[in-house]
Protein backbone atom coordinates (compact mmCIF):
# COMPACT_ATOMS: atom_id res chain seq x y z
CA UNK A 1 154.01 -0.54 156.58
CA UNK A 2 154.23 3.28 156.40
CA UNK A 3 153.97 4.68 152.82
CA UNK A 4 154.83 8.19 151.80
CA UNK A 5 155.26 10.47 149.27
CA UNK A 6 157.09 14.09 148.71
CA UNK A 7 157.58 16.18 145.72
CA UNK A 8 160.01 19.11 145.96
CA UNK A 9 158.05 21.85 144.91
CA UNK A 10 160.76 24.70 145.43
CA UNK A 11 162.94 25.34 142.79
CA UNK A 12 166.59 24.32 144.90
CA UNK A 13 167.66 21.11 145.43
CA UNK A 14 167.09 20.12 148.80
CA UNK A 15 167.72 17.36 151.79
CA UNK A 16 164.21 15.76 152.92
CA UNK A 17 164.53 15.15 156.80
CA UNK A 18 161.84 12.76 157.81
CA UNK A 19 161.51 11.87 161.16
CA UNK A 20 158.79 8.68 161.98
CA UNK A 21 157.15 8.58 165.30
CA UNK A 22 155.92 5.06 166.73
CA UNK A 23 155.73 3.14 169.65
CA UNK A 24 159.02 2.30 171.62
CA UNK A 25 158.04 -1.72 171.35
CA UNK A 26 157.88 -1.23 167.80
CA UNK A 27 161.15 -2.13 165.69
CA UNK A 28 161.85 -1.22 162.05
CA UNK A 29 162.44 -4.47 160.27
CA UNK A 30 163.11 -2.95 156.46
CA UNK A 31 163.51 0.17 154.89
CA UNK A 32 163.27 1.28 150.97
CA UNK A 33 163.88 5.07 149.38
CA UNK A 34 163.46 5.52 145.41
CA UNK A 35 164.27 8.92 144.07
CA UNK A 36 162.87 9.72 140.31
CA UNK A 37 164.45 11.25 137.79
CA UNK A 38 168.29 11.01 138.99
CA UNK A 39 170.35 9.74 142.00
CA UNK A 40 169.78 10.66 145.42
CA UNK A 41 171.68 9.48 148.57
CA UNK A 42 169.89 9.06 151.73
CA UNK A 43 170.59 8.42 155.19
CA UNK A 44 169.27 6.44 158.13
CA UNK A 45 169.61 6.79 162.02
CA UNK A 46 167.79 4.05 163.97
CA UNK A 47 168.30 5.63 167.53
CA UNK A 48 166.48 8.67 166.45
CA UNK A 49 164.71 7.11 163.48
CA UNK A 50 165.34 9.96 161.05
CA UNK A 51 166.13 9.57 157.14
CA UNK A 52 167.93 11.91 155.40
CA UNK A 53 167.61 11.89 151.51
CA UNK A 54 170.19 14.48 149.81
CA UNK A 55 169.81 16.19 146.67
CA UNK A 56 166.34 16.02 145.83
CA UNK A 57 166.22 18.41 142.54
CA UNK A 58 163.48 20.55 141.89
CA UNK A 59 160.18 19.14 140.68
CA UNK A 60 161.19 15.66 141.94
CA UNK A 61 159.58 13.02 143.76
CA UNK A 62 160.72 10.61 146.70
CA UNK A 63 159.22 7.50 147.31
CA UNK A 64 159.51 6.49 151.21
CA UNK A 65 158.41 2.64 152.72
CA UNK A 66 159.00 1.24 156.19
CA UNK A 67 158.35 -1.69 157.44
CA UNK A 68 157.48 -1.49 161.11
């Protein structure tokens, strides 16, 4: 499991690209995104394995898990 955290410290909302590197045997068998404070929409693309999550508002924090 790969854990992360990321708190928009600018003061625009922004789109958090995250992009996960891991070994080409490897498969991603789950997948869980929790925005605070509001809504947020998010994205992912398994070819590439890249997650977008949309309008994270300033001062707010994304919660990011994948299961590998």
């Amino acid at each position: 499991m790969v854990c992360q955290t990321y708190k928009n410290v600018e003061q625009n909302t922004i789109e958090a690209i995250y992009k996960f590197p891991f070994n080409e045997v490897a498969a991603v068998c789950g997948f869980e995104a929790e925005v605070d404070q509001g809504h947020g929409a998010y994205l992912l693309e398994e070819h590439i394995f890249q997650c977008s999550i949309s309008n994270v508002m300033a001062d707010q924090t994304v919660y990011h898990q994948n299961y590998i």
